[in-house]
PDB file of N, CA and C in Angstrom:
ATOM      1  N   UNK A   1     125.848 106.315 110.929  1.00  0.00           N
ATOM      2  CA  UNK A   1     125.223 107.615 111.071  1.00  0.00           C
ATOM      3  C   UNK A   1     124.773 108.074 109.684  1.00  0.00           C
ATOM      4  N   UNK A   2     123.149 108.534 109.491  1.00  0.00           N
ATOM      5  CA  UNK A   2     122.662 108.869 108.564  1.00  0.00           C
ATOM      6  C   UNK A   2     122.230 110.017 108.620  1.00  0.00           C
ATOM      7  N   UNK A   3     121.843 110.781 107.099  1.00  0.00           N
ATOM      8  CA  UNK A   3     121.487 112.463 107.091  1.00  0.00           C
ATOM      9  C   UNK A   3     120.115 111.671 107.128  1.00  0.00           C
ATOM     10  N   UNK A   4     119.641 112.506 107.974  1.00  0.00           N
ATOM     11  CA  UNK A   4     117.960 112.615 107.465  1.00  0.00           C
ATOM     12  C   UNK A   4     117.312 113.009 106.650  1.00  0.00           C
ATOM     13  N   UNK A   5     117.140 115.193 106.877  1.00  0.00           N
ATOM     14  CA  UNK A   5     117.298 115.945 106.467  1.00  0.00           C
ATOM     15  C   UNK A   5     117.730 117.008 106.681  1.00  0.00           C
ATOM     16  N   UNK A   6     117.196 118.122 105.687  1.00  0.00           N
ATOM     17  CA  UNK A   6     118.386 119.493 106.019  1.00  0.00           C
ATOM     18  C   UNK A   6     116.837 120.145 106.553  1.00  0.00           C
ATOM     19  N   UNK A   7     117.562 121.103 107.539  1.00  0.00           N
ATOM     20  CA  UNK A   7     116.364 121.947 108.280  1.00  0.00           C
ATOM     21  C   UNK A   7     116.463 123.315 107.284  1.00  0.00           C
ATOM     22  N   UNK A   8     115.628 124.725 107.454  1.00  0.00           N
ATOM     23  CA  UNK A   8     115.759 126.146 107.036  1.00  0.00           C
ATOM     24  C   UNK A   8     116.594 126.635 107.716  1.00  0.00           C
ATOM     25  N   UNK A   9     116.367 126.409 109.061  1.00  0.00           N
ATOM     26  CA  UNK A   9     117.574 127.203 110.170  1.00  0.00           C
ATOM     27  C   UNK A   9     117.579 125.913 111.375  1.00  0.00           C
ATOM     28  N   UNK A  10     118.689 126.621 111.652  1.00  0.00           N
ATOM     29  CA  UNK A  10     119.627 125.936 113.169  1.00  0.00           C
ATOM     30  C   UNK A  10     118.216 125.508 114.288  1.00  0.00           C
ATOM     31  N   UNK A  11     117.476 126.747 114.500  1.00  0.00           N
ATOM     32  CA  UNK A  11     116.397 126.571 115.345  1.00  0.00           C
ATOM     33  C   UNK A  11     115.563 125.467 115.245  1.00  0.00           C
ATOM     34  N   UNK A  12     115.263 125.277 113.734  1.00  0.00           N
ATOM     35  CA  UNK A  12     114.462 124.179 113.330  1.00  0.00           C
ATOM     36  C   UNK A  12     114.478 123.151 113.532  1.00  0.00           C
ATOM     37  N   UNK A  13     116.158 122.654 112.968  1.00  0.00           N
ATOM     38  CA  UNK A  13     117.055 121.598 113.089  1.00  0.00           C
ATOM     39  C   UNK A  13     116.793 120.924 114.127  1.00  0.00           C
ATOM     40  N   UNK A  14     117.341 122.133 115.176  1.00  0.00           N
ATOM     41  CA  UNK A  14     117.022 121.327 117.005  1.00  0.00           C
ATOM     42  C   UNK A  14     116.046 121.272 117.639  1.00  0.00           C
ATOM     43  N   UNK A  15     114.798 121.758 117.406  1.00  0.00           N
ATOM     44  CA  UNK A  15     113.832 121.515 117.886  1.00  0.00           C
ATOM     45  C   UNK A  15     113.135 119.904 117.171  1.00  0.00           C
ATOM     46  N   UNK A  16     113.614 120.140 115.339  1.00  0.00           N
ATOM     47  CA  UNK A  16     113.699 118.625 115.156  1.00  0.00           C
ATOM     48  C   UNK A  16     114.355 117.205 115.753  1.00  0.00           C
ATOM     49  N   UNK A  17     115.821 117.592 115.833  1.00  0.00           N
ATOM     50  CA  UNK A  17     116.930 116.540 116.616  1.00  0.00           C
ATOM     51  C   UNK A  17     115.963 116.611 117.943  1.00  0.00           C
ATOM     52  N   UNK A  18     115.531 117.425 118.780  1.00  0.00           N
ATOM     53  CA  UNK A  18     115.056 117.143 120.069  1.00  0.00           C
ATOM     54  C   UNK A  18     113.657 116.071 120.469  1.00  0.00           C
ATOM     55  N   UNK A  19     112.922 116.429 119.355  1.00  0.00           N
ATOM     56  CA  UNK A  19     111.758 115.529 119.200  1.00  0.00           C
ATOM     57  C   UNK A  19     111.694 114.024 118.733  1.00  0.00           C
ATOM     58  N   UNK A  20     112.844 114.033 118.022  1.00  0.00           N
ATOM     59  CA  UNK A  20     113.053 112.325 117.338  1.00  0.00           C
ATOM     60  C   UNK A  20     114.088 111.886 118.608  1.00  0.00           C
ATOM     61  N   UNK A  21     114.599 112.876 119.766  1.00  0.00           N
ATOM     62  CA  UNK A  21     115.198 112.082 120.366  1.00  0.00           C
ATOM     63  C   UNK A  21     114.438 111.832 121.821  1.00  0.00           C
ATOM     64  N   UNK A  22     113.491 113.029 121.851  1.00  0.00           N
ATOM     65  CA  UNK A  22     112.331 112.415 122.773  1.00  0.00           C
ATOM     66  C   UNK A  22     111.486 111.340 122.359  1.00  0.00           C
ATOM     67  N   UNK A  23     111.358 111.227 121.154  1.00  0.00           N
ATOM     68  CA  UNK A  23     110.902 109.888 120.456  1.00  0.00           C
ATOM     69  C   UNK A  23     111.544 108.249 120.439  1.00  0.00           C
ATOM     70  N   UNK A  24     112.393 108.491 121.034  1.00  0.00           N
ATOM     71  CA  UNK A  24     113.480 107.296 121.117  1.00  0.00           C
ATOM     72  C   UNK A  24     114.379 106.811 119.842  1.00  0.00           C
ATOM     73  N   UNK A  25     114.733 108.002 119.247  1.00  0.00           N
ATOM     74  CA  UNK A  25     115.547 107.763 118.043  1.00  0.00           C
ATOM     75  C   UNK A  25     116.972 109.142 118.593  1.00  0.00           C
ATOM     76  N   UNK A  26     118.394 108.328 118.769  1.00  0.00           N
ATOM     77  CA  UNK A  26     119.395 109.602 118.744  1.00  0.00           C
ATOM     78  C   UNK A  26     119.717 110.451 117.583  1.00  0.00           C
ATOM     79  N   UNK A  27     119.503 111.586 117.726  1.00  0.00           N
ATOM     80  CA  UNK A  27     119.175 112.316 116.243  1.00  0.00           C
ATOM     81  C   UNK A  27     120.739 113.439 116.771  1.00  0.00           C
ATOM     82  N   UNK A  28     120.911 113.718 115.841  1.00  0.00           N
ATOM     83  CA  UNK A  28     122.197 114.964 115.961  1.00  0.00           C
ATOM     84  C   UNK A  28     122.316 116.175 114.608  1.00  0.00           C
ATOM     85  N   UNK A  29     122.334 117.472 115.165  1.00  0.00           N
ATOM     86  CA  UNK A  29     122.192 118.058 114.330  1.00  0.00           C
ATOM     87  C   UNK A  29     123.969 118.740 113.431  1.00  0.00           C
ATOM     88  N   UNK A  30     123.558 118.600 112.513  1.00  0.00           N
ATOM     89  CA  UNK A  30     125.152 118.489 112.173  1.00  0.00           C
ATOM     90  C   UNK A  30     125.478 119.956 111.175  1.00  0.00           C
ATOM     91  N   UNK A  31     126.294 120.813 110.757  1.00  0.00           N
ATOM     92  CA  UNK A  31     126.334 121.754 110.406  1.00  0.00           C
ATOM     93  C   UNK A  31     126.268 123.239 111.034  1.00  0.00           C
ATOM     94  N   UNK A  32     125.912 122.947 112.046  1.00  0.00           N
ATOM     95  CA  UNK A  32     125.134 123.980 113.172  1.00  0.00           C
ATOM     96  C   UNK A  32     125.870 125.681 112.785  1.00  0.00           C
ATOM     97  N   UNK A  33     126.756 125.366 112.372  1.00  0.00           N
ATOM     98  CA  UNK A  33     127.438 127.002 112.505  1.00  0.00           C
ATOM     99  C   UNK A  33     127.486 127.231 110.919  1.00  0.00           C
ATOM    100  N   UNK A  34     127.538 126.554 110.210  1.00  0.00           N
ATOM    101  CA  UNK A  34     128.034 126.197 108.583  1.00  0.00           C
ATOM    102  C   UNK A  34     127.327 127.465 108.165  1.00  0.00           C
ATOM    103  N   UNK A  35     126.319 128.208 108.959  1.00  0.00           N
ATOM    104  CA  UNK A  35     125.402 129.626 108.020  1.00  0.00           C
ATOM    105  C   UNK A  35     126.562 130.920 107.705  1.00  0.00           C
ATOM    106  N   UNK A  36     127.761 130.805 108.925  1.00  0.00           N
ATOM    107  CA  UNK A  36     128.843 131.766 108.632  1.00  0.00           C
ATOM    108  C   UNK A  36     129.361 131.932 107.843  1.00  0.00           C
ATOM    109  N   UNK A  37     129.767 130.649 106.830  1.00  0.00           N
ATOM    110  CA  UNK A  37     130.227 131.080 105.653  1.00  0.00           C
ATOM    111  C   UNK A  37     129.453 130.454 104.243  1.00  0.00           C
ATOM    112  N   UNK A  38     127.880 131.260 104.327  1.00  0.00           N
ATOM    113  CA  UNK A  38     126.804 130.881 103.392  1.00  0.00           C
ATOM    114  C   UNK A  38     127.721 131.998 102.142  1.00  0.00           C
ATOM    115  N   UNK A  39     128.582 132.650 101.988  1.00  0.00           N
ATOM    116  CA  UNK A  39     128.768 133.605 101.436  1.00  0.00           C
ATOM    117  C   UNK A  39     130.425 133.205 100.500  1.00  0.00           C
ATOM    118  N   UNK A  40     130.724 132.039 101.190  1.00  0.00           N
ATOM    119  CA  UNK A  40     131.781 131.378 100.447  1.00  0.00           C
ATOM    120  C   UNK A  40     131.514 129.876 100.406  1.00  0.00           C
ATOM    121  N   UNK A  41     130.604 129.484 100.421  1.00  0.00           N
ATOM    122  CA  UNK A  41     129.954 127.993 100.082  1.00  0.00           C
ATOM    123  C   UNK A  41     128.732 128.236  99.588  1.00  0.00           C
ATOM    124  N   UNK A  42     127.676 127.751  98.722  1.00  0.00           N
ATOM    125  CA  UNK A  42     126.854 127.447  97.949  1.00  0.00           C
ATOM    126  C   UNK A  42     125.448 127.691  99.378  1.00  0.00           C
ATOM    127  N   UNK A  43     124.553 128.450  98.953  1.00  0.00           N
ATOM    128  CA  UNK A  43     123.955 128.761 100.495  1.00  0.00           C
ATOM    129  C   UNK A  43     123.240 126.947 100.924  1.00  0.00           C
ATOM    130  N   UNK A  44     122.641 126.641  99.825  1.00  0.00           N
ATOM    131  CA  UNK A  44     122.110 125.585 100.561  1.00  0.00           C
ATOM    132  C   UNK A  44     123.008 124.167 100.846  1.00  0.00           C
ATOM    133  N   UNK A  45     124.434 124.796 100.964  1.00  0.00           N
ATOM    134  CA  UNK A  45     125.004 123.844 101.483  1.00  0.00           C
ATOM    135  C   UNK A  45     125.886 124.341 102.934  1.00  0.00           C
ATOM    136  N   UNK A  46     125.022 125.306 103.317  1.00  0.00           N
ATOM    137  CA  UNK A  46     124.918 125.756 104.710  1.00  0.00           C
ATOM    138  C   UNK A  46     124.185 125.508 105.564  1.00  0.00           C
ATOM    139  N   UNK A  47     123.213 125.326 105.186  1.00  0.00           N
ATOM    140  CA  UNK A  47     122.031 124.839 106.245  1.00  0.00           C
ATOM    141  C   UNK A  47     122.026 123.504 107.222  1.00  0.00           C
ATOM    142  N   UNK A  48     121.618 123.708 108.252  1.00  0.00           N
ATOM    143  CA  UNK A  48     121.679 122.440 109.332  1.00  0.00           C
ATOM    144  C   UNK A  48     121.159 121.492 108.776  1.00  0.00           C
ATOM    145  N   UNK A  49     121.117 120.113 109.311  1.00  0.00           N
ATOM    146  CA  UNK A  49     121.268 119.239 108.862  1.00  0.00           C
ATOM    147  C   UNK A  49     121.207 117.964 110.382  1.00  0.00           C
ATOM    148  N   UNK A  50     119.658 117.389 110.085  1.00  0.00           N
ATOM    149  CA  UNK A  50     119.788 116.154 111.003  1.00  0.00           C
ATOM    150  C   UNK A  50     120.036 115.326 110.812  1.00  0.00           C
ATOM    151  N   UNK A  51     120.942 114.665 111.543  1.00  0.00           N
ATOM    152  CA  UNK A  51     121.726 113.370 111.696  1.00  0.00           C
ATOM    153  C   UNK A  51     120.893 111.955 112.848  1.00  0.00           C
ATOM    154  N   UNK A  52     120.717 110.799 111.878  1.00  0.00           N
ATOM    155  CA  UNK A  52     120.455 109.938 112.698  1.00  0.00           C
ATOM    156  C   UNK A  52     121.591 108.731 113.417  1.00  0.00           C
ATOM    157  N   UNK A  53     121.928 108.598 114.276  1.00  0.00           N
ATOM    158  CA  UNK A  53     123.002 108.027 114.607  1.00  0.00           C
ATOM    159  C   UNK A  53     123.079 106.475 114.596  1.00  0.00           C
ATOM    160  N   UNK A  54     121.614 105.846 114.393  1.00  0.00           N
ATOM    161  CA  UNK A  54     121.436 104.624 113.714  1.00  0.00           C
ATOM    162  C   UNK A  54     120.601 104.493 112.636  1.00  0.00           C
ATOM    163  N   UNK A  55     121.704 103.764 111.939  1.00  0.00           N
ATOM    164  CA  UNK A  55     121.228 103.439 110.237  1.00  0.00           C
ATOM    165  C   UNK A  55     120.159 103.279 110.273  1.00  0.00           C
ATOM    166  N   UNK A  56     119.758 101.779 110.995  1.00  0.00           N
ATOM    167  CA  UNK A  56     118.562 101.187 111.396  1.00  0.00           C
ATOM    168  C   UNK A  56     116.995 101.803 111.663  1.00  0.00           C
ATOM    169  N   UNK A  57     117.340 102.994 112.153  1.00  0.00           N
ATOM    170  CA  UNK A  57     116.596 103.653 112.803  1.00  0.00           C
ATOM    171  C   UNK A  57     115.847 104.992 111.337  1.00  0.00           C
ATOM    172  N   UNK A  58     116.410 104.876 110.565  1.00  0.00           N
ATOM    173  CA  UNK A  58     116.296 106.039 109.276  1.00  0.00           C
ATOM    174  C   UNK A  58     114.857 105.929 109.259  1.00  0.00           C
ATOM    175  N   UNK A  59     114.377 105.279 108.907  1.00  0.00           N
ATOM    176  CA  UNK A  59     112.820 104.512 108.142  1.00  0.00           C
ATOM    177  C   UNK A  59     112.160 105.344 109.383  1.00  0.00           C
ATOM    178  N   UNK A  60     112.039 104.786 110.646  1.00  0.00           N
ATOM    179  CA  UNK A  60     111.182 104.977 112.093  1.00  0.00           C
ATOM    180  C   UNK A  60     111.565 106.700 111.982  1.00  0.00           C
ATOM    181  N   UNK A  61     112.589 107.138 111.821  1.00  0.00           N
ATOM    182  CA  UNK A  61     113.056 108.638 111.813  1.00  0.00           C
ATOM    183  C   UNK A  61     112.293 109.642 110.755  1.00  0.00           C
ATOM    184  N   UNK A  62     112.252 108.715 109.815  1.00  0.00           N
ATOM    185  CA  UNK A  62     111.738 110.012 108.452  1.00  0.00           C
ATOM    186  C   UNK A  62     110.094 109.836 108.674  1.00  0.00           C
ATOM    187  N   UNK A  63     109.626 108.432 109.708  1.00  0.00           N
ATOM    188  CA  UNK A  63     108.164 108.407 109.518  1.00  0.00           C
ATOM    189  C   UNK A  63     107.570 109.475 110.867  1.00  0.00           C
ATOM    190  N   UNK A  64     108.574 109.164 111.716  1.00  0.00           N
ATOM    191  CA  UNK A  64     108.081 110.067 112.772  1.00  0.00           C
ATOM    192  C   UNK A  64     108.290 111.791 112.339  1.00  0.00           C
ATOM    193  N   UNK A  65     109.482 112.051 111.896  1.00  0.00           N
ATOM    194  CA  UNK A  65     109.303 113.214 111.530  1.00  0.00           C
ATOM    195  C   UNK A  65     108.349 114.210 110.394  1.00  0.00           C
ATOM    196  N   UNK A  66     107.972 113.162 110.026  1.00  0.00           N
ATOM    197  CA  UNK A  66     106.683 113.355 108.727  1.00  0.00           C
ATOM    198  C   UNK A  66     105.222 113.824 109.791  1.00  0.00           C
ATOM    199  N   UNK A  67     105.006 112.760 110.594  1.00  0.00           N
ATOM    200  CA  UNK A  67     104.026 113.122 111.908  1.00  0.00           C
ATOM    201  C   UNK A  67     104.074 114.370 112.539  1.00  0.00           C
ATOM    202  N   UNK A  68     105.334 114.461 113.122  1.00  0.00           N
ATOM    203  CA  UNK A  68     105.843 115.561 113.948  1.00  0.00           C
ATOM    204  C   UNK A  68     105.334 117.005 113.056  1.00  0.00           C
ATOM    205  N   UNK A  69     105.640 116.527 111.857  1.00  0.00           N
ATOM    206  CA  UNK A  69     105.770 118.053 110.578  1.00  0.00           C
ATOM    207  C   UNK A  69     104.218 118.108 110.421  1.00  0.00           C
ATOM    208  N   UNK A  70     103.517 117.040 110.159  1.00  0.00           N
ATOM    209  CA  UNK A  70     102.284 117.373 109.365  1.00  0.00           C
ATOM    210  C   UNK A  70     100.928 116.456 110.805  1.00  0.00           C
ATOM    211  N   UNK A  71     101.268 117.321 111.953  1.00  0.00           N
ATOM    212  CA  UNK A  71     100.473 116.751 112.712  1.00  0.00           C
ATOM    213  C   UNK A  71      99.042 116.832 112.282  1.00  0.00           C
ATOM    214  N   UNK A  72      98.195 116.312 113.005  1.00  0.00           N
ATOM    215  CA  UNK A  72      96.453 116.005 112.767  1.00  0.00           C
ATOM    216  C   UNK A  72      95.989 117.381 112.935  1.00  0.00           C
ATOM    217  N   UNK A  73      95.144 117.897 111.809  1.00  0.00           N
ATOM    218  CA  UNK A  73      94.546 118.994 111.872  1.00  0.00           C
ATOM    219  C   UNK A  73      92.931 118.964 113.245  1.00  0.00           C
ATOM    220  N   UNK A  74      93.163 119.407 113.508  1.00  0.00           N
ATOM    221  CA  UNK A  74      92.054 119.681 114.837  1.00  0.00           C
ATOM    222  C   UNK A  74      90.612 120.698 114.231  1.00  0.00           C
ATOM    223  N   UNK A  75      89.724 120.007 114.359  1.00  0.00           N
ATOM    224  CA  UNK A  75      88.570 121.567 114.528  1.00  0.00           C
ATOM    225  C   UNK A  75      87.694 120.958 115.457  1.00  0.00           C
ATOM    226  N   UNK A  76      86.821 122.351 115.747  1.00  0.00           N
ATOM    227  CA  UNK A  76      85.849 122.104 116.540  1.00  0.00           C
ATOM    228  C   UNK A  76      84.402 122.927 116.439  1.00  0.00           C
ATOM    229  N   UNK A  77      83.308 122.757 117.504  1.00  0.00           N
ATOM    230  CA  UNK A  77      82.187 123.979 116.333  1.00  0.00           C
ATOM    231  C   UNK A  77      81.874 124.767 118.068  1.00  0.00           C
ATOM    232  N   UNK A  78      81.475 125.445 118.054  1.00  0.00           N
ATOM    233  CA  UNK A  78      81.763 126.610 119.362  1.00  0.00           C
ATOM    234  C   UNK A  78      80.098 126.034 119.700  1.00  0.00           C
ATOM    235  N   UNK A  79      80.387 125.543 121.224  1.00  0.00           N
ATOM    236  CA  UNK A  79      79.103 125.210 121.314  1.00  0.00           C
ATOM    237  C   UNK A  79      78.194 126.197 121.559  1.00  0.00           C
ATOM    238  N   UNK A  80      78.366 128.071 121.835  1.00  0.00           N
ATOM    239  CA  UNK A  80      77.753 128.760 122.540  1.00  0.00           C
ATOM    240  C   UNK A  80      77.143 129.502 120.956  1.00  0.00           C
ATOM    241  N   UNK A  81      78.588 129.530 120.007  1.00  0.00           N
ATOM    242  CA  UNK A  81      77.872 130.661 118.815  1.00  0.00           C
ATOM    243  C   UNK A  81      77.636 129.592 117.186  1.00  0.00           C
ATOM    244  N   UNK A  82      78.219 128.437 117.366  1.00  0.00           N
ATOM    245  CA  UNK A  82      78.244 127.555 116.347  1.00  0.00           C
ATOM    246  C   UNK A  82      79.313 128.186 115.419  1.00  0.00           C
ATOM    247  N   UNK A  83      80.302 128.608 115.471  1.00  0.00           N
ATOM    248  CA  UNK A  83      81.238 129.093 115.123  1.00  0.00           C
ATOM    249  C   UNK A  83      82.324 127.795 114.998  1.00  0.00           C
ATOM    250  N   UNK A  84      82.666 127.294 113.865  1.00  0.00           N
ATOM    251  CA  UNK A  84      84.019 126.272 113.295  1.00  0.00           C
ATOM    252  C   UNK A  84      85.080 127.267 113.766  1.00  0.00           C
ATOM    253  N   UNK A  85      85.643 126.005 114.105  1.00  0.00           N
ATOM    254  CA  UNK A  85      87.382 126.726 114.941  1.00  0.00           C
ATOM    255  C   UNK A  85      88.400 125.964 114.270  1.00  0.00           C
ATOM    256  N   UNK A  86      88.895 125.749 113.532  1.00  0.00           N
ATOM    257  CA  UNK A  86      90.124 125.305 113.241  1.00  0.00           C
ATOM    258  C   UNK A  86      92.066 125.359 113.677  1.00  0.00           C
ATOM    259  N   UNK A  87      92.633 124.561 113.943  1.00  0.00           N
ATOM    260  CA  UNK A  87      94.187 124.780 114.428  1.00  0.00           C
ATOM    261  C   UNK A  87      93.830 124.697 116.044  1.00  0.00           C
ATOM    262  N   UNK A  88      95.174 125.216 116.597  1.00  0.00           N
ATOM    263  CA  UNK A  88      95.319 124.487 117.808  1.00  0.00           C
ATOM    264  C   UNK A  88      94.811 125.337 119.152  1.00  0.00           C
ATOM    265  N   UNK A  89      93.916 125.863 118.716  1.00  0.00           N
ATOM    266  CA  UNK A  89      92.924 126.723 119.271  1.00  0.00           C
ATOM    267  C   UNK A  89      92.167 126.169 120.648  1.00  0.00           C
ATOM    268  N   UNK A  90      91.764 126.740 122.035  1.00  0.00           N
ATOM    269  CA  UNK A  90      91.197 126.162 122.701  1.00  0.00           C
ATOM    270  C   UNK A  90      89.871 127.641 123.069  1.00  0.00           C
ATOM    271  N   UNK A  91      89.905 128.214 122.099  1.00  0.00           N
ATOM    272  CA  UNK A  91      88.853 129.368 122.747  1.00  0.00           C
ATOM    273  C   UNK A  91      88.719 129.830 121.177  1.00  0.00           C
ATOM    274  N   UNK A  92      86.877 130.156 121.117  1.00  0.00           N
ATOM    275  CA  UNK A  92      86.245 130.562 119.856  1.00  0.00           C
ATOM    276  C   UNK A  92      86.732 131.884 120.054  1.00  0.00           C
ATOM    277  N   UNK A  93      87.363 132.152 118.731  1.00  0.00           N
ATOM    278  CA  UNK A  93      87.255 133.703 118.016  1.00  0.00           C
ATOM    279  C   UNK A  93      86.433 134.648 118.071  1.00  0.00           C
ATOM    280  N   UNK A  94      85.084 133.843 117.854  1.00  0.00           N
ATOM    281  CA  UNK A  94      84.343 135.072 117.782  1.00  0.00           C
ATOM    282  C   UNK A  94      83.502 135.446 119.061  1.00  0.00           C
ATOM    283  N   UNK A  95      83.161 134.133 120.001  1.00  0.00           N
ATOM    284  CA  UNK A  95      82.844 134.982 121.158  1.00  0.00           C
ATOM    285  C   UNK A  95      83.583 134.801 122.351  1.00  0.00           C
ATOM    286  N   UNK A  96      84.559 134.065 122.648  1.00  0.00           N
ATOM    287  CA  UNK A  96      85.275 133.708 123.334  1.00  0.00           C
ATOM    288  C   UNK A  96      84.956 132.561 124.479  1.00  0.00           C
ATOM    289  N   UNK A  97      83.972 131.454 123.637  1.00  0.00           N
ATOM    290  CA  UNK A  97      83.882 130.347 124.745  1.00  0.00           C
ATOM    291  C   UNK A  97      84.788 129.666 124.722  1.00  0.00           C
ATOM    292  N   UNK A  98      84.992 128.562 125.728  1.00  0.00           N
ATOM    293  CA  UNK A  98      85.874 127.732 125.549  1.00  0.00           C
ATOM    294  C   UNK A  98      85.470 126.635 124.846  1.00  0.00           C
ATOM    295  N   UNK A  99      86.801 125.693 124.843  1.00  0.00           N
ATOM    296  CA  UNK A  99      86.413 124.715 123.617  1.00  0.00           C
ATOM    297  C   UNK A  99      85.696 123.744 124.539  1.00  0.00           C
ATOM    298  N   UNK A 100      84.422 122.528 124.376  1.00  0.00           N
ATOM    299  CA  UNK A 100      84.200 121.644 125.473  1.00  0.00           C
ATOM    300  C   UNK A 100      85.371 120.161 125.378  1.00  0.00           C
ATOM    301  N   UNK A 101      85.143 120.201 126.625  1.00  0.00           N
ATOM    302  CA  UNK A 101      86.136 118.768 127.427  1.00  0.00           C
ATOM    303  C   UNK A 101      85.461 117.649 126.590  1.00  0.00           C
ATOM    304  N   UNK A 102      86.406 116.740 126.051  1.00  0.00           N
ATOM    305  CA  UNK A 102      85.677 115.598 125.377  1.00  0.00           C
ATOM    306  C   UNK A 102      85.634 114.443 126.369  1.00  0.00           C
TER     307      UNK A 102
END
């Protein structure tokens, strides 16, 4: 069993552990409560913390979670106002078409 990494918060953590384990890697988040006593331990040695439960698996873990973190930026150009749309947007800002079906 290996650290991966440390998350900001608990929330993070598990929505991370949940995705590398929908990914086919067993991930475990370890520390989970450790924020209770950020005030008598060093704070950033409170923070959650994902766990991979095979060694083996570290490399496939830190590459998928790199993906997961820094997914493919998306744009598109509004076919009605020519308006660039950027992020995970399916309707232009400025006039409200939809995005077209590719």
């Amino acid at each position: 069993m290996r650290r991966l990494t440390t998350a900001p918060n608990l929330a993070i953590a598990t929505l991370w552990a949940d995705m590398l384990t929908q990914g086919g890697i067993d991930a475990t988040v370890q520390r989970a409560y450790a924020s209770s006593i950020a005030g008598e331990i060093p704070p950033d040695q409170s923070l959650p913390e994902v766990w991979v439960s095979d060694d083996a698996q570290l490399d496939a873990a830190r590459t998928l979670l790199d993906q997961l973190r820094h997914g493919p930026t998306r744009h598109w150009v509004c076919p009605a106002c020519h308006e660039r749309i950027d992020g995970p947007f399916e309707q232009c800002w400025n006039c409200g078409a939809l995005m077209p079906v590719r």
